[in-house]
Protein backbone atom coordinates (compact mmCIF):
# COMPACT_ATOMS: atom_id res chain seq x y z
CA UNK A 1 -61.02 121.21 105.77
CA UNK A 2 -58.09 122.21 103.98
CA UNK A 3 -57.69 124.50 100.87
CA UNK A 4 -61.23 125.85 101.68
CA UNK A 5 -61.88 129.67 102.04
CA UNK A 6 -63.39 130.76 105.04
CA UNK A 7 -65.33 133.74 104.68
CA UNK A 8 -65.28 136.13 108.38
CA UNK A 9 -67.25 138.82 109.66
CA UNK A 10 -65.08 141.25 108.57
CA UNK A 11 -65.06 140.25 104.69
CA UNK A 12 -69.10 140.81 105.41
CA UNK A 13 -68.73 144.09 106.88
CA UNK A 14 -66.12 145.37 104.22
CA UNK A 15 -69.05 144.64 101.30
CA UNK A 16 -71.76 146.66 103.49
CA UNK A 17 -69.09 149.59 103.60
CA UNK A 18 -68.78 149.23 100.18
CA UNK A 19 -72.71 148.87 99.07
CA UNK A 20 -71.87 145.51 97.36
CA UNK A 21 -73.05 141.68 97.58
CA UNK A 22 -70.80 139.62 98.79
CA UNK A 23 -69.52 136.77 96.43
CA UNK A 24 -69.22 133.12 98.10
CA UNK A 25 -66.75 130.67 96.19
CA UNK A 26 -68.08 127.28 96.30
CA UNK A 27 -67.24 125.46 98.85
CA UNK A 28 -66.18 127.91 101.05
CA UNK A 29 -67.02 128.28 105.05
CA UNK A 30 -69.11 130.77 106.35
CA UNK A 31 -68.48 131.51 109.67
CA UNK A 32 -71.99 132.07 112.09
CA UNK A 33 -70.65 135.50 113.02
CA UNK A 34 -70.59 135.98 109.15
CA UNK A 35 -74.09 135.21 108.75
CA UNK A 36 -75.34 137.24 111.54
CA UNK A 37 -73.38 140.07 110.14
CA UNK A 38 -74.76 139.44 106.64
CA UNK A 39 -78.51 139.36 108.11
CA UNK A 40 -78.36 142.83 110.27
CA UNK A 41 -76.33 144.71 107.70
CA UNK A 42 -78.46 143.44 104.61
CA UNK A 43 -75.15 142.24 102.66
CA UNK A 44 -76.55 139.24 100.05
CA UNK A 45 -74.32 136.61 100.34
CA UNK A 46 -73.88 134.84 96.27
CA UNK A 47 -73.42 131.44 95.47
CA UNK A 48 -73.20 130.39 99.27
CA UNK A 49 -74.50 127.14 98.58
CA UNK A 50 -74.68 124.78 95.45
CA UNK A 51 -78.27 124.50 96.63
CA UNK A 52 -80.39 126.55 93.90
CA UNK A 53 -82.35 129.13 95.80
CA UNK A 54 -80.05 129.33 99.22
CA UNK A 55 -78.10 132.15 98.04
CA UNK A 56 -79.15 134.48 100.97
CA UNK A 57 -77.75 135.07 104.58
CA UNK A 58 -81.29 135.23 105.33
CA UNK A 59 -82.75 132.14 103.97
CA UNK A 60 -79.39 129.93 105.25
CA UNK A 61 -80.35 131.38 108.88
CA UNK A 62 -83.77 130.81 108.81
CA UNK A 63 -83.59 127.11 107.28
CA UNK A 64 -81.18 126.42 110.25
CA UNK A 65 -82.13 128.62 113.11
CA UNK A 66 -84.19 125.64 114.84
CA UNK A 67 -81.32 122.95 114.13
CA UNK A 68 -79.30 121.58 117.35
CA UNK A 69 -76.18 119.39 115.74
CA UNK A 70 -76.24 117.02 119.12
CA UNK A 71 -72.62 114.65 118.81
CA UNK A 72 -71.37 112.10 121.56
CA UNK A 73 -68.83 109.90 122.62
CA UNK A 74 -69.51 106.51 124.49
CA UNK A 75 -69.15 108.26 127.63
CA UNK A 76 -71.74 110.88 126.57
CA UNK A 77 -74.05 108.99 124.94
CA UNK A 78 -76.39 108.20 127.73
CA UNK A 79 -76.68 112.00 128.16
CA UNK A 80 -77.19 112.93 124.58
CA UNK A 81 -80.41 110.92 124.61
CA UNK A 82 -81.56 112.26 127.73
CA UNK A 83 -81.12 115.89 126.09
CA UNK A 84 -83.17 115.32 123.15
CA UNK A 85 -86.55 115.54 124.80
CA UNK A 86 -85.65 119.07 126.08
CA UNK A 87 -84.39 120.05 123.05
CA UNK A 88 -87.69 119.28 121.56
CA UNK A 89 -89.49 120.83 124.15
CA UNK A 90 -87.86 123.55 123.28
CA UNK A 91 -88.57 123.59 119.83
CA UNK A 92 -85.48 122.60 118.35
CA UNK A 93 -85.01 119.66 115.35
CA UNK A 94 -82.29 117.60 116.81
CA UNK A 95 -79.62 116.50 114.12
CA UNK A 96 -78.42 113.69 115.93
CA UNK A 97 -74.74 113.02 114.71
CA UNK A 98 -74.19 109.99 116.59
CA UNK A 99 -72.54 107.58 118.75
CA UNK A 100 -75.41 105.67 118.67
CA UNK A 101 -74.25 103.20 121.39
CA UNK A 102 -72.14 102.99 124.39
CA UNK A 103 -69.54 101.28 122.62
CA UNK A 104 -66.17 102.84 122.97
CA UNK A 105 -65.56 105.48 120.02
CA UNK A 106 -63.07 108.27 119.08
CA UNK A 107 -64.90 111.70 120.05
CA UNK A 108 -62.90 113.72 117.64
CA UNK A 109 -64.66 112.27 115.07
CA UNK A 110 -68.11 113.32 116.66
CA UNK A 111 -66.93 116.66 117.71
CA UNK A 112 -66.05 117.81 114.53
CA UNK A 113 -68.98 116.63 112.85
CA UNK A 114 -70.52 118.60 115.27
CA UNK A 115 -68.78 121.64 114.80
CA UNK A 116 -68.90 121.40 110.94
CA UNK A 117 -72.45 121.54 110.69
CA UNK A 118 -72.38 124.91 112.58
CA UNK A 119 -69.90 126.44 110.87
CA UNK A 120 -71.39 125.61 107.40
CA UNK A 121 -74.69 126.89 108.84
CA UNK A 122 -76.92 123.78 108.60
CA UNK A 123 -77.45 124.07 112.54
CA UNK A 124 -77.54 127.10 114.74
CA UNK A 125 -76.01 125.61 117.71
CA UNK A 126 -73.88 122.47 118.30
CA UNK A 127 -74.08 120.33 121.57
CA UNK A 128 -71.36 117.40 121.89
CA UNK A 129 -71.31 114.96 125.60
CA UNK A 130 -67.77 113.06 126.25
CA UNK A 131 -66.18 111.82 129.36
CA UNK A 132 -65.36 115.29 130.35
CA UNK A 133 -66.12 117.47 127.57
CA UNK A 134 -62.75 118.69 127.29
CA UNK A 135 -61.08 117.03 124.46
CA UNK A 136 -64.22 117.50 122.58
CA UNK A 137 -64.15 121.24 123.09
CA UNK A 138 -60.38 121.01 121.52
CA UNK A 139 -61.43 119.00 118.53
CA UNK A 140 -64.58 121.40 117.88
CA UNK A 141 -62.50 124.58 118.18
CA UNK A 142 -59.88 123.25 115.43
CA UNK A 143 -63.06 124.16 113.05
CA UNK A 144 -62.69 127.64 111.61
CA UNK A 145 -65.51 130.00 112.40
CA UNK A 146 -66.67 127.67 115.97
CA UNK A 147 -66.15 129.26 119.77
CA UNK A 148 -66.31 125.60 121.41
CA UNK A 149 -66.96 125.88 125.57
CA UNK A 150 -66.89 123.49 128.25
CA UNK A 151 -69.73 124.53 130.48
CA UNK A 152 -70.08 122.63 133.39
CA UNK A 153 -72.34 125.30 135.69
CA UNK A 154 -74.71 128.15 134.66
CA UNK A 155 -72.44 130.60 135.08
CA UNK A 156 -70.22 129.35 132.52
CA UNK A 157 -72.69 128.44 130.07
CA UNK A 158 -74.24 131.98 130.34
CA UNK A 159 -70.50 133.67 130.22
CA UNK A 160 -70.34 131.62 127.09
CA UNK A 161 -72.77 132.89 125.37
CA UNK A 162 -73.10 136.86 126.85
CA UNK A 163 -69.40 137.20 126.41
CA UNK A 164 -67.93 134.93 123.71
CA UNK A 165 -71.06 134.58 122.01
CA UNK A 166 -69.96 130.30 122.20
CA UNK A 167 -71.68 128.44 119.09
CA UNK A 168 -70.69 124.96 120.36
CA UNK A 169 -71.40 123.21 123.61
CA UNK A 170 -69.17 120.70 125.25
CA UNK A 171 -70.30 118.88 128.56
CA UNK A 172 -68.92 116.11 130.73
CA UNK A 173 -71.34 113.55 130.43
CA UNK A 174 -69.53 111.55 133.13
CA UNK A 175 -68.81 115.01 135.65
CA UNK A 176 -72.42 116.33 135.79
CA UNK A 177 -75.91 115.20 136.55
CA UNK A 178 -78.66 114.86 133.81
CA UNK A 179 -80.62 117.36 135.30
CA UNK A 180 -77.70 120.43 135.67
CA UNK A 181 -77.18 119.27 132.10
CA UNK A 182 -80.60 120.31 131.06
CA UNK A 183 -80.21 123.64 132.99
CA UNK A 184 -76.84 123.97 131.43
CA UNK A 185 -78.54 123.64 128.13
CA UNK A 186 -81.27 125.61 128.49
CA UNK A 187 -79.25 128.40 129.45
CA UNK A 188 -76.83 127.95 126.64
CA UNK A 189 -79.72 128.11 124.17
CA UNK A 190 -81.42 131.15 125.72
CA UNK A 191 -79.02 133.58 126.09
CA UNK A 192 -78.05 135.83 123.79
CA UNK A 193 -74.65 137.35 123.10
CA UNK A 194 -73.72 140.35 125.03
CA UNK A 195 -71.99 142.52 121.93
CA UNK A 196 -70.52 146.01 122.87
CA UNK A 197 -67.35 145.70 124.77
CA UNK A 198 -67.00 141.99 123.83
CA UNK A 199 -67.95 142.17 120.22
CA UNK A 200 -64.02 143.75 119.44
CA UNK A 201 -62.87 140.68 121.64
CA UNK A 202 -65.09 137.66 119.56
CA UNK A 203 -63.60 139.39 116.16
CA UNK A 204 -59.74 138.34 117.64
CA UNK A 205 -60.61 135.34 118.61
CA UNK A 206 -62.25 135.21 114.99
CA UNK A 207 -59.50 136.29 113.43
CA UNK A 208 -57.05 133.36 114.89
CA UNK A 209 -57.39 131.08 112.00
């Protein structure tokens, strides 16, 4: 992750005060908060891929806004494949990032892969299962541009979202039931950030690269 540029909210909203597109150096990061900035102020993002024809806020949203990057370690792994039913009920494609057993892995590994695919935009949300969830919500937040939570009720999986507008879910696959996990889920998926009073508060927590 080193060396490349990672490109904020604020370098969006600076080009819509200034009428201009926004140029993307390759390789560069786009945080979520970014894209959703680009999309509802009309700012077009250049060169944000090396994909021809992705060069829009709008088209990288849309191709991921029904992507779930789901990650686990050995001790979340029976609950990651318990979750992807749901999330296809739900209508989500599931980008299943692994373990694929129960034998005994490193979760950093899996959390960041996690979180990487949400902050480069190829999945709206990120969902990773260890142990406990909570080293795996301190590997996902080392990504620029992710707000990693450990939800482990629906309070805190709706505070997540309302007030920190969270882009990466971390659960205890070994603390909580299979079914709160689904209701956990489902309300991390369904609620929408709050903005007003808590928008100013997201952009510091942005801003602590």
């Amino acid at each position: 992750m080193s060396g490349r540029r990672v490109i904020t909210e604020a370098a969006v909203r600076e080009a819509a005060a200034a009428g201009r597109a926004l140029e993307i150096p390759a390789g560069s990061i786009i945080t979520p908060a970014a894209r959703d900035a680009a999309e509802q102020l009309g700012v077009m993002l250049t060169h944000e891929t090396r994909t021809p024809g992705a060069s829009s806020a709008s088209r990288a949203s849309s191709a991921s806004s029904s992507i779930i990057a789901l990650g686990a370690d050995h001790g979340g792994y029976l609950m990651k494949e318990a979750l992807k039913p749901l999330l296809a009920e739900m209508g989500f494609e599931v980008l299943d990032l692994g373990t694929g057993s129960a034998e005994p892995v490193d979760y950093p590994d899996y959390a960041a892969a996690v979180a990487i695919k949400v902050a480069e935009g190829t999945a709206w949300r990120g969902i990773m299962v260890d142990g406990a969830g909570i080293g795996s919500s301190m590997a996902a937040n080392k990504i620029p541009g992710v707000r990693a939570a450990l939800c482990y009720d629906l309070t805190t999986a709706k505070n997540a979202r309302e007030h920190n507008d969270a882009n990466v879910l971390t659960l205890g696959g070994t603390l909580i039931g299979q079914r709160l996990a689904a209701e956990i889920v489902r309300a991390f998926l369904t609620t929408d950030f709050g903005g007003g009073r808590h928008q100013a508060r997201v952009d510091k927590i942005n801003a602590l690269l």
